[in-house]
N, C-alpha and C. Protein backbone atom coordinates (compact mmCIF):
# COMPACT_ATOMS: atom_id res chain seq x y z
N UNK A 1 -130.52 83.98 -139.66
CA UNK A 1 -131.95 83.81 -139.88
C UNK A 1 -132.27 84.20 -141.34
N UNK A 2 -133.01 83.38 -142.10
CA UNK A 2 -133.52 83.56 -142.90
C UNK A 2 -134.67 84.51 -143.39
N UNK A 3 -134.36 85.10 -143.97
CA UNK A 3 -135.56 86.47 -144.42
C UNK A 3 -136.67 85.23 -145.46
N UNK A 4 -138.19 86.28 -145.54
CA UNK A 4 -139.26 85.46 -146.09
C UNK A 4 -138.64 86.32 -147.56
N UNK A 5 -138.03 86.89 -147.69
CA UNK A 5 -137.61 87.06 -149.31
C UNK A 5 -137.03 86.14 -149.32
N UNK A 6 -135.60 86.32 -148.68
CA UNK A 6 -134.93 85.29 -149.01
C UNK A 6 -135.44 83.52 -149.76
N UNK A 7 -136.56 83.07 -148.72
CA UNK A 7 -137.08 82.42 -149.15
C UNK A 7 -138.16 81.93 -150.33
N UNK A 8 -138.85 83.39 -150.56
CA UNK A 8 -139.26 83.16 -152.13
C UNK A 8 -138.19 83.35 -153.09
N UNK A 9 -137.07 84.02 -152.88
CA UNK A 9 -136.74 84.10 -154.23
C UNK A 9 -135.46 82.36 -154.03
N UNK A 10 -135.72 81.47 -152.98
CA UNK A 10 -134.87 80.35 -153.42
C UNK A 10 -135.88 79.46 -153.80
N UNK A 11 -137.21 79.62 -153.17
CA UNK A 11 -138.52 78.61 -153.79
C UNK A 11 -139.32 78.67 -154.86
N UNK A 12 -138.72 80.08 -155.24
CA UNK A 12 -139.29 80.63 -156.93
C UNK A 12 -138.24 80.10 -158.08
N UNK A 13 -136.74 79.96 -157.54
CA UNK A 13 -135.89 79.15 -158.59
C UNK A 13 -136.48 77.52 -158.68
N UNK A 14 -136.09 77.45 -157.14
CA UNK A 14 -136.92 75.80 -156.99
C UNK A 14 -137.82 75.38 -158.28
N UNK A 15 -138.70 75.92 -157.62
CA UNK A 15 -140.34 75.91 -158.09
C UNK A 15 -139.77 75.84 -159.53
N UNK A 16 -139.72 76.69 -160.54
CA UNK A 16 -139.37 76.96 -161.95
C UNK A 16 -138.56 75.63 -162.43
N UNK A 17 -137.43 75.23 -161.54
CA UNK A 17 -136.75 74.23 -162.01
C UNK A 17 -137.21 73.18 -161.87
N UNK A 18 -138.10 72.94 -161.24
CA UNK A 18 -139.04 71.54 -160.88
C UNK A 18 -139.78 71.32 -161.72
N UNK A 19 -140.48 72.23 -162.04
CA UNK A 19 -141.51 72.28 -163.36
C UNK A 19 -141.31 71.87 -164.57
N UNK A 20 -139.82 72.50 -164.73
CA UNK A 20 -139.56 71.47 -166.00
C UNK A 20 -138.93 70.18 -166.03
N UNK A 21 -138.89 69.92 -165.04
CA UNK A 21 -138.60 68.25 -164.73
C UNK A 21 -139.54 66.86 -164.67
N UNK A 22 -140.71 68.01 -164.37
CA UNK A 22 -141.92 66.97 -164.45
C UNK A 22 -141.76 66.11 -165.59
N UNK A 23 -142.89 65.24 -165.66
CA UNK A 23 -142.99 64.50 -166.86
C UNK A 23 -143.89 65.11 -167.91
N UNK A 24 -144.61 66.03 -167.96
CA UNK A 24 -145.64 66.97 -168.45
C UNK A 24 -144.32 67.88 -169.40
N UNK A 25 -142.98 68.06 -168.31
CA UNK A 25 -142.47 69.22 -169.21
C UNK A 25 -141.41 68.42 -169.93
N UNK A 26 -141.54 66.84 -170.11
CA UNK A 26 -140.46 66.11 -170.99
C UNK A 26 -141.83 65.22 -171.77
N UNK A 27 -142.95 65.67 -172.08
CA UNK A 27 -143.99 65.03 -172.78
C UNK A 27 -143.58 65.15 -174.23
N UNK A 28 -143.59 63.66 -174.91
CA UNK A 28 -142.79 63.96 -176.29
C UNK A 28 -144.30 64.28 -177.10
N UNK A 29 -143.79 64.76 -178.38
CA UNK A 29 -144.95 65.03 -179.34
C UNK A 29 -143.84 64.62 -180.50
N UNK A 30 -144.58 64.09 -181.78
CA UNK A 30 -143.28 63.53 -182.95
C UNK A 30 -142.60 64.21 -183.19
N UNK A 31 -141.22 63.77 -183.44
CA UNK A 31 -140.28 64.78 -183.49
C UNK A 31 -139.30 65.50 -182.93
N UNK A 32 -139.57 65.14 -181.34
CA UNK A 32 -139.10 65.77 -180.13
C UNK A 32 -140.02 65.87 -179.35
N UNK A 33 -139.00 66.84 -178.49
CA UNK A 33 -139.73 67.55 -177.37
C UNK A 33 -140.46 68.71 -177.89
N UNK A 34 -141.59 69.24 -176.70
CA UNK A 34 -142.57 70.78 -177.08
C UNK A 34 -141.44 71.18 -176.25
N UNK A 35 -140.80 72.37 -176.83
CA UNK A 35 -139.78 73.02 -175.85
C UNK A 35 -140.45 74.07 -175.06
N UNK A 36 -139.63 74.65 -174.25
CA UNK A 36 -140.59 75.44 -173.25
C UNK A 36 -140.86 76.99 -174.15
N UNK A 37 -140.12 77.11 -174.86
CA UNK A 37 -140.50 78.51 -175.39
C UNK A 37 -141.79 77.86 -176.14
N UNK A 38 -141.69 77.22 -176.78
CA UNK A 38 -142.92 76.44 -178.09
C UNK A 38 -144.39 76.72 -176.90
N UNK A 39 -144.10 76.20 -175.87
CA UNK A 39 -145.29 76.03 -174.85
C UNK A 39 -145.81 77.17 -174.52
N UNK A 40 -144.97 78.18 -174.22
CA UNK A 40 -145.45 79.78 -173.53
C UNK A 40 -146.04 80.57 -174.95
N UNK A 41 -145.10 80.20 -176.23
CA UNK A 41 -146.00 81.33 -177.23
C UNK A 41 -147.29 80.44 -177.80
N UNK A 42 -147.27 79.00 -177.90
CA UNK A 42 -148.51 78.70 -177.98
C UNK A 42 -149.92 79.09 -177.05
N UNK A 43 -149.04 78.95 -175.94
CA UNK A 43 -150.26 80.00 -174.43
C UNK A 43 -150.72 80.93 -174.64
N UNK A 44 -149.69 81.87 -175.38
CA UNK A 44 -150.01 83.29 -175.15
C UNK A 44 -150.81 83.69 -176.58
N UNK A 45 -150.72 82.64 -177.57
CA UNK A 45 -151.43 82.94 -178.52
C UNK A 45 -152.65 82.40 -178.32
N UNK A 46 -152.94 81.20 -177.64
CA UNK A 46 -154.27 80.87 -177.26
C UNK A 46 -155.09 81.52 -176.23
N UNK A 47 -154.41 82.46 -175.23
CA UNK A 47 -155.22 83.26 -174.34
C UNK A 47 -155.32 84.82 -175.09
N UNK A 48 -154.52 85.25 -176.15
CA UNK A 48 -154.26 86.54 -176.66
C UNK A 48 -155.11 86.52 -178.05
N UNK A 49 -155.21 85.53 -178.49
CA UNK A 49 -155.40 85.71 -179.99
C UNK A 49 -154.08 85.65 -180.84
N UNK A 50 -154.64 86.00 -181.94
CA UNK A 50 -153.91 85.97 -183.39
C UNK A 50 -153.05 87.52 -183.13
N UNK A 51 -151.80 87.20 -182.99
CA UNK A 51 -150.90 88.48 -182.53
C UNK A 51 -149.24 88.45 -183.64
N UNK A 52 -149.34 89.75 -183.87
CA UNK A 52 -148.11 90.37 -184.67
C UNK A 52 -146.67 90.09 -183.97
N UNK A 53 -145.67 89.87 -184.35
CA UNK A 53 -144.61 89.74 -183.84
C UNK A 53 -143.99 90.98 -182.61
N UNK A 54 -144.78 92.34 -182.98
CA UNK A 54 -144.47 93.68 -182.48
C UNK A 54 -145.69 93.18 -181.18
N UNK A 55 -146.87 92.60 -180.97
CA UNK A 55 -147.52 92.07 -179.56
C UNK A 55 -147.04 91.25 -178.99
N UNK A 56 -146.53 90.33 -179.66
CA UNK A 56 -145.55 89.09 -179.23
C UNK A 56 -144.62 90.10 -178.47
N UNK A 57 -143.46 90.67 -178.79
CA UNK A 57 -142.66 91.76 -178.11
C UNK A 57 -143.37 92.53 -177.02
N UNK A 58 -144.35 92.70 -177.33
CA UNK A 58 -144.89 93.54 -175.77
C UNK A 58 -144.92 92.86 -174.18
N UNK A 59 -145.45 91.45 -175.21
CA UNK A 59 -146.05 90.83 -174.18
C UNK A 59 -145.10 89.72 -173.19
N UNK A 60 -143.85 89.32 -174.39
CA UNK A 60 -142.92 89.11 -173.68
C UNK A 60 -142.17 89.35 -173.32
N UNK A 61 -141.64 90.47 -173.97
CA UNK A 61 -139.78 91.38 -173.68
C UNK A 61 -139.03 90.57 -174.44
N UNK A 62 -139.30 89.93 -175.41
CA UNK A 62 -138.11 88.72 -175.83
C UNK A 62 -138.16 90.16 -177.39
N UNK A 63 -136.71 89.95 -178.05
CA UNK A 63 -136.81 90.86 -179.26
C UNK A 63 -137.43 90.76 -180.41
N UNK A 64 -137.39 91.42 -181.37
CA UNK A 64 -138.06 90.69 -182.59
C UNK A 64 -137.53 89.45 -183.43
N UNK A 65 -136.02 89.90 -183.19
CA UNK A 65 -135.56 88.30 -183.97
C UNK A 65 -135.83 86.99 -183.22
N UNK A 66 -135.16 87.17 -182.19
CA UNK A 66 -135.38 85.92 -181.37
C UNK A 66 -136.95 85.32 -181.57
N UNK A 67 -138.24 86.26 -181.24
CA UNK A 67 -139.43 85.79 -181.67
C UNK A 67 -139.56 85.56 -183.23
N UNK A 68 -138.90 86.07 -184.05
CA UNK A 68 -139.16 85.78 -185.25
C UNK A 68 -138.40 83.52 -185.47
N UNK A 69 -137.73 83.94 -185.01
CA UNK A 69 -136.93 82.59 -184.89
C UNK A 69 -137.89 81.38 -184.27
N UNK A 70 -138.44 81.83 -183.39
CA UNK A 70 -139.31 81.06 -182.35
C UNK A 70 -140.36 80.67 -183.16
N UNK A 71 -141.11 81.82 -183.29
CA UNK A 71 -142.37 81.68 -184.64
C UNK A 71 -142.22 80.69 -185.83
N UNK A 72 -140.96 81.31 -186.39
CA UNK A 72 -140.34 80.47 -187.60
C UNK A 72 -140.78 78.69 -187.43
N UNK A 73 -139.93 78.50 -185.93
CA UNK A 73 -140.07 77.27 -185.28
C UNK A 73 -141.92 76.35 -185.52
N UNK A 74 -141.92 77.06 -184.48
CA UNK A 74 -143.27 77.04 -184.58
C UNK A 74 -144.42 76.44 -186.12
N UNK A 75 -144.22 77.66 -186.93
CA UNK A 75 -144.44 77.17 -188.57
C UNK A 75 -144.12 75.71 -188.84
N UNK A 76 -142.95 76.06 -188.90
CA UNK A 76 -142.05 74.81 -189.73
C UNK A 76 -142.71 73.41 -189.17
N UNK A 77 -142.71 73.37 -187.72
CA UNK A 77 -143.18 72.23 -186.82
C UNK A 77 -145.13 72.13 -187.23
N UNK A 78 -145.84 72.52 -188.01
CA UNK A 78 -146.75 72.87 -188.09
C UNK A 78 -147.67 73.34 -186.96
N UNK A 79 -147.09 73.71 -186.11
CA UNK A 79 -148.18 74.26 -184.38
C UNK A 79 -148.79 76.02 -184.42
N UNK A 80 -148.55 76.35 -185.41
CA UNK A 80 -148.83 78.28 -185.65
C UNK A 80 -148.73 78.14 -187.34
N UNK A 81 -149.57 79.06 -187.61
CA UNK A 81 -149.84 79.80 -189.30
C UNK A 81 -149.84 81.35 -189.18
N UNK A 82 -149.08 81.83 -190.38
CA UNK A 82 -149.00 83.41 -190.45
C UNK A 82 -150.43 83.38 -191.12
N UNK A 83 -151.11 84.82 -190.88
CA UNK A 83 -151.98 85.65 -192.37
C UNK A 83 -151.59 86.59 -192.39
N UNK A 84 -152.85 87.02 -193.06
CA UNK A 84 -152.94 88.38 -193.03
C UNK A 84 -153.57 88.82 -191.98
N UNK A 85 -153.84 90.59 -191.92
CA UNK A 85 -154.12 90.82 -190.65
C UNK A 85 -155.09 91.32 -191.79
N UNK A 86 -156.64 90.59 -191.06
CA UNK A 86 -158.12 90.71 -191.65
C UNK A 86 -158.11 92.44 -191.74
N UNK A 87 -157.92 93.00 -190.55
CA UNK A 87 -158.69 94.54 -190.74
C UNK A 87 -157.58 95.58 -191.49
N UNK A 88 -157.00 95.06 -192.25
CA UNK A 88 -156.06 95.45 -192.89
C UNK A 88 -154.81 95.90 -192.51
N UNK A 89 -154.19 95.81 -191.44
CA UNK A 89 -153.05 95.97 -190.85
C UNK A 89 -151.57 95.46 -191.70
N UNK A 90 -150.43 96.69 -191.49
CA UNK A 90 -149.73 95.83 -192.65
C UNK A 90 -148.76 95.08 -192.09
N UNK A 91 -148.73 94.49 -190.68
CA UNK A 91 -148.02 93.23 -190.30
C UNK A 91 -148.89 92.28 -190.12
N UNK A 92 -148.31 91.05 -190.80
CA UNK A 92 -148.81 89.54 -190.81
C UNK A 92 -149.26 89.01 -189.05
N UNK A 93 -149.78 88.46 -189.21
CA UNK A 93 -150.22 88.25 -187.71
C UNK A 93 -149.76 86.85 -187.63
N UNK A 94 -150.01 85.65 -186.09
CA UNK A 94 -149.47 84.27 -186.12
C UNK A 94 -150.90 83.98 -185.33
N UNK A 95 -151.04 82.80 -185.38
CA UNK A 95 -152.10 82.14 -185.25
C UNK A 95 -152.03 80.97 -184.68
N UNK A 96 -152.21 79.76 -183.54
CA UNK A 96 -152.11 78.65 -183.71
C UNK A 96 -153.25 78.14 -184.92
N UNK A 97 -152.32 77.04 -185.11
CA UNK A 97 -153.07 75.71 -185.64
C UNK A 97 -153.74 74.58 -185.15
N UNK A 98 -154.46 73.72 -185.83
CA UNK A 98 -155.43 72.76 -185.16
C UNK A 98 -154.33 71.94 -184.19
N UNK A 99 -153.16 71.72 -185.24
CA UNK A 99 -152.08 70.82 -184.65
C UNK A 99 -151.96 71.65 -183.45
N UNK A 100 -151.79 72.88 -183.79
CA UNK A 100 -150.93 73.46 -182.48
C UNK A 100 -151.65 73.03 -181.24
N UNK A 101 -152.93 73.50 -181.71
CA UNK A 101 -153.90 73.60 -180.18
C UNK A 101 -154.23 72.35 -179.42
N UNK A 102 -154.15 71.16 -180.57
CA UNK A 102 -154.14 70.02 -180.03
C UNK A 102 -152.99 69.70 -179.34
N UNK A 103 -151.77 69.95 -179.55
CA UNK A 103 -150.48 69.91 -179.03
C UNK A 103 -150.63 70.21 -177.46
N UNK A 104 -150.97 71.84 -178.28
CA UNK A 104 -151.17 72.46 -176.59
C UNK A 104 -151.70 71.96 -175.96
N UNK A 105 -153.04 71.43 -176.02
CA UNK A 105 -153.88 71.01 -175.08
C UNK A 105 -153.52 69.58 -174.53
N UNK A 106 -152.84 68.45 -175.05
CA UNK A 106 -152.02 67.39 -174.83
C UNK A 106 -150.59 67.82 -173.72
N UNK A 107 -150.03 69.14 -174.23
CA UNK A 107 -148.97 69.34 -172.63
C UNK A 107 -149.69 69.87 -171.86
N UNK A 108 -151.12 70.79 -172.02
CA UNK A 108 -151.60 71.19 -170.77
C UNK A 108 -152.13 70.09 -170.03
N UNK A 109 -152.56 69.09 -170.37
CA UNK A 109 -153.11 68.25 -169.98
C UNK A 109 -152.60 67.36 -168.87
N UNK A 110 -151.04 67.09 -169.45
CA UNK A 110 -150.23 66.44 -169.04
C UNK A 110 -149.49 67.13 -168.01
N UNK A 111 -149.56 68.68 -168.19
CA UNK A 111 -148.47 69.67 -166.99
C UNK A 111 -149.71 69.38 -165.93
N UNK A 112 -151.01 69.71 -165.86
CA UNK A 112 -151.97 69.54 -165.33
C UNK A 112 -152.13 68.37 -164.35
N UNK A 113 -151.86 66.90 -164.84
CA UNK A 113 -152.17 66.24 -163.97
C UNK A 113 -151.06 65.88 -163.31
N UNK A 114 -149.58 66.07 -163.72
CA UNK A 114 -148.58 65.98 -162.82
C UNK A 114 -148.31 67.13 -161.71
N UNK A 115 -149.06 67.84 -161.96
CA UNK A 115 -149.34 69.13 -160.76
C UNK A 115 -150.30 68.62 -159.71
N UNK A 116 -151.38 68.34 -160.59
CA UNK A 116 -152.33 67.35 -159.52
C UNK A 116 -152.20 66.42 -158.53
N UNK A 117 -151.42 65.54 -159.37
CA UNK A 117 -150.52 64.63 -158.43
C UNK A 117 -149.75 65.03 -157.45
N UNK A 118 -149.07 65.89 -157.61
CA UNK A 118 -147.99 67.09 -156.56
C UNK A 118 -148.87 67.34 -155.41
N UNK A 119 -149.69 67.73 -155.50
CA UNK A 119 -150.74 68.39 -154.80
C UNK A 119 -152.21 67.57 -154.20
N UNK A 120 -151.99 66.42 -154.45
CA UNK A 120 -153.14 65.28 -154.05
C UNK A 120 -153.36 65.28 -152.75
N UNK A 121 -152.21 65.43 -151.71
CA UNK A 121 -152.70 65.58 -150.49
C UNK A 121 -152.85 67.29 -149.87
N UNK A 122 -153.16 67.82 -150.70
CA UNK A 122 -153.54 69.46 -150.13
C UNK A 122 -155.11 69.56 -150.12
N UNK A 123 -155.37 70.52 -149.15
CA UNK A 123 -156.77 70.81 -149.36
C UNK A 123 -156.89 71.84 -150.52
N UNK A 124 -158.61 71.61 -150.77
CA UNK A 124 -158.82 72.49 -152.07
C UNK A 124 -158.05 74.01 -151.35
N UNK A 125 -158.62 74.24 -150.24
CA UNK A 125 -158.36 75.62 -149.64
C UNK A 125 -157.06 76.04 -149.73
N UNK A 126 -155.92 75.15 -149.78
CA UNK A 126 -154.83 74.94 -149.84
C UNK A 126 -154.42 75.44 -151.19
N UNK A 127 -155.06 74.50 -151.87
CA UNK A 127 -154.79 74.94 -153.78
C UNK A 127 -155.07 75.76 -153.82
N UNK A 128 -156.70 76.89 -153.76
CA UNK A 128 -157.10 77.60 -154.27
C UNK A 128 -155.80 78.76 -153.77
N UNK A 129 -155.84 79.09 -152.08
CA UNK A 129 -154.37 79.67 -151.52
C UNK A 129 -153.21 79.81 -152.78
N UNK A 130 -152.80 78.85 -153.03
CA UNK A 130 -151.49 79.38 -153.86
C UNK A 130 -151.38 79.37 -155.36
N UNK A 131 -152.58 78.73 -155.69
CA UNK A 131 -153.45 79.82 -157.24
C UNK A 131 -153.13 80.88 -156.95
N UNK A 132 -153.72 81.59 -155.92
CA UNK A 132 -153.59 83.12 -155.69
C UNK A 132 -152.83 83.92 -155.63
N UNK A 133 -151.59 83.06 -154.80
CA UNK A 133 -150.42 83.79 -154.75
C UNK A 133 -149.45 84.12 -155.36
N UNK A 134 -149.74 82.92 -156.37
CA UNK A 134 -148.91 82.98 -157.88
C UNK A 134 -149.76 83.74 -158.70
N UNK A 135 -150.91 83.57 -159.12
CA UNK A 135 -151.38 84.89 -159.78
C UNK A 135 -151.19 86.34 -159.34
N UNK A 136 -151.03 86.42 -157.56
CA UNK A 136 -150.73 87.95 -157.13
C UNK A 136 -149.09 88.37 -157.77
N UNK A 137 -148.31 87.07 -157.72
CA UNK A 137 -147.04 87.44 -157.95
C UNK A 137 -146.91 87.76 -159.38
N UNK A 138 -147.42 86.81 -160.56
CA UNK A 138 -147.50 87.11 -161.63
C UNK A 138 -147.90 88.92 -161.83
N UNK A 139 -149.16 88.73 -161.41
CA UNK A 139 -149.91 90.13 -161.44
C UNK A 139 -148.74 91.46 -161.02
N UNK A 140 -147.99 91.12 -160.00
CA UNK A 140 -147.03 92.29 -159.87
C UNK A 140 -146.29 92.43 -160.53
N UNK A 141 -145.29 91.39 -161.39
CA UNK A 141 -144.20 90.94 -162.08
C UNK A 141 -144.86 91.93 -163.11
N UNK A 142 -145.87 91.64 -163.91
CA UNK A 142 -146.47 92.28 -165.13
C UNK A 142 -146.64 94.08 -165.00
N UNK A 143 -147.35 94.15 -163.65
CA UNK A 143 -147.21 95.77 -163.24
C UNK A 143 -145.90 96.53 -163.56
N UNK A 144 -144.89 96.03 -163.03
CA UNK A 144 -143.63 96.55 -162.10
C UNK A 144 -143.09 96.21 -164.41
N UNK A 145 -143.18 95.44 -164.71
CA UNK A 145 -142.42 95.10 -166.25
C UNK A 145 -143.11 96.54 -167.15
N UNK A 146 -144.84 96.10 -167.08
CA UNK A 146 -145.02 96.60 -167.84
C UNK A 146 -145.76 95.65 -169.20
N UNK A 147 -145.38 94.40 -168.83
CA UNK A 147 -145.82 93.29 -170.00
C UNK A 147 -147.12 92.48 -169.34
N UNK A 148 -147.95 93.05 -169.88
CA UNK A 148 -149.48 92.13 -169.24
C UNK A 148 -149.36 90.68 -170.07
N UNK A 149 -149.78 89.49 -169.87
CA UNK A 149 -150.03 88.04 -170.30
C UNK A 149 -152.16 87.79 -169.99
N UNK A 150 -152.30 87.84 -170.82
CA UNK A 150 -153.54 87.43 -171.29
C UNK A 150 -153.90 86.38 -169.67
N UNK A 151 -155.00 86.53 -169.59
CA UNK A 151 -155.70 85.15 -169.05
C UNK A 151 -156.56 85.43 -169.35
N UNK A 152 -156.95 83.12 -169.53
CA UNK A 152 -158.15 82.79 -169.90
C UNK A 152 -159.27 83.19 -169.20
């Protein structure tokens, strides 16, 4: 017999690996693909704000190089801009860009309605249900880490 763990943690790989199979998570933009890291720090800079590489680290657990690398990415592709940090802080902060946000908002758009589609024959009650349950799970994941993620 199957345990109900058992079963989230094989419908939580599922789930994750499906997601990026959609067509939302192979949506080209010039140049390539938005890769999935490109997608989560553009998120987290659009629900967080303009954040230092050392918030970036809080918020994801990923290290400083690896985010420095990512960021780098980011730049180069024009989707994020460094400044300064206005209130005088002496690390540079990252920022999306117009490009970026338009970017972003073109895969949200697109992760969005291929979810929709997924879900066309559920009731709202249904949807709203496992909104919830994935935000409860998120919500614990972040407790139990320690790394809160912004929401809009």
């Amino acid at each position: 017999m199957t345990s109900s763990i058992d079963r989230i943690e094989y419908e939580g790989m599922l789930f994750g690996r499906h997601l990026t199979s959609l067509p939302a998570g192979r949506s080209r933009r010039r140049g390539g693909l938005l890769d999935p890291s490109a997608y989560v720090l553009l998120s987290l800079l659009e629900a967080g704000g303009p954040s230092t590489i050392a918030q970036l680290t809080a918020a994801t657990g990923l290290d400083a190089s690896t985010l420095n690398r990512q960021t780098a990415a980011l730049r180069t592709a024009g989707l994020a801009e460094r400044f300064e940090d206005p209130d005088g802080g002496p690390a540079r902060k990252l920022r999306l860009s117009e490009h970026g946000r338009r970017m972003l908002d073109e895969e949200r758009r697109a992760s969005r309605d291929s979810l929709a589609e997924l879900v066309t024959d559920w009731s709202e009650e249904d949807r709203a249900r496992f909104a919830e349950l994935l935000a409860r799970c998120n919500r614990a994941v972040e407790e139990r880490s320690g790394r809160y993620w912004p929401r809009p």
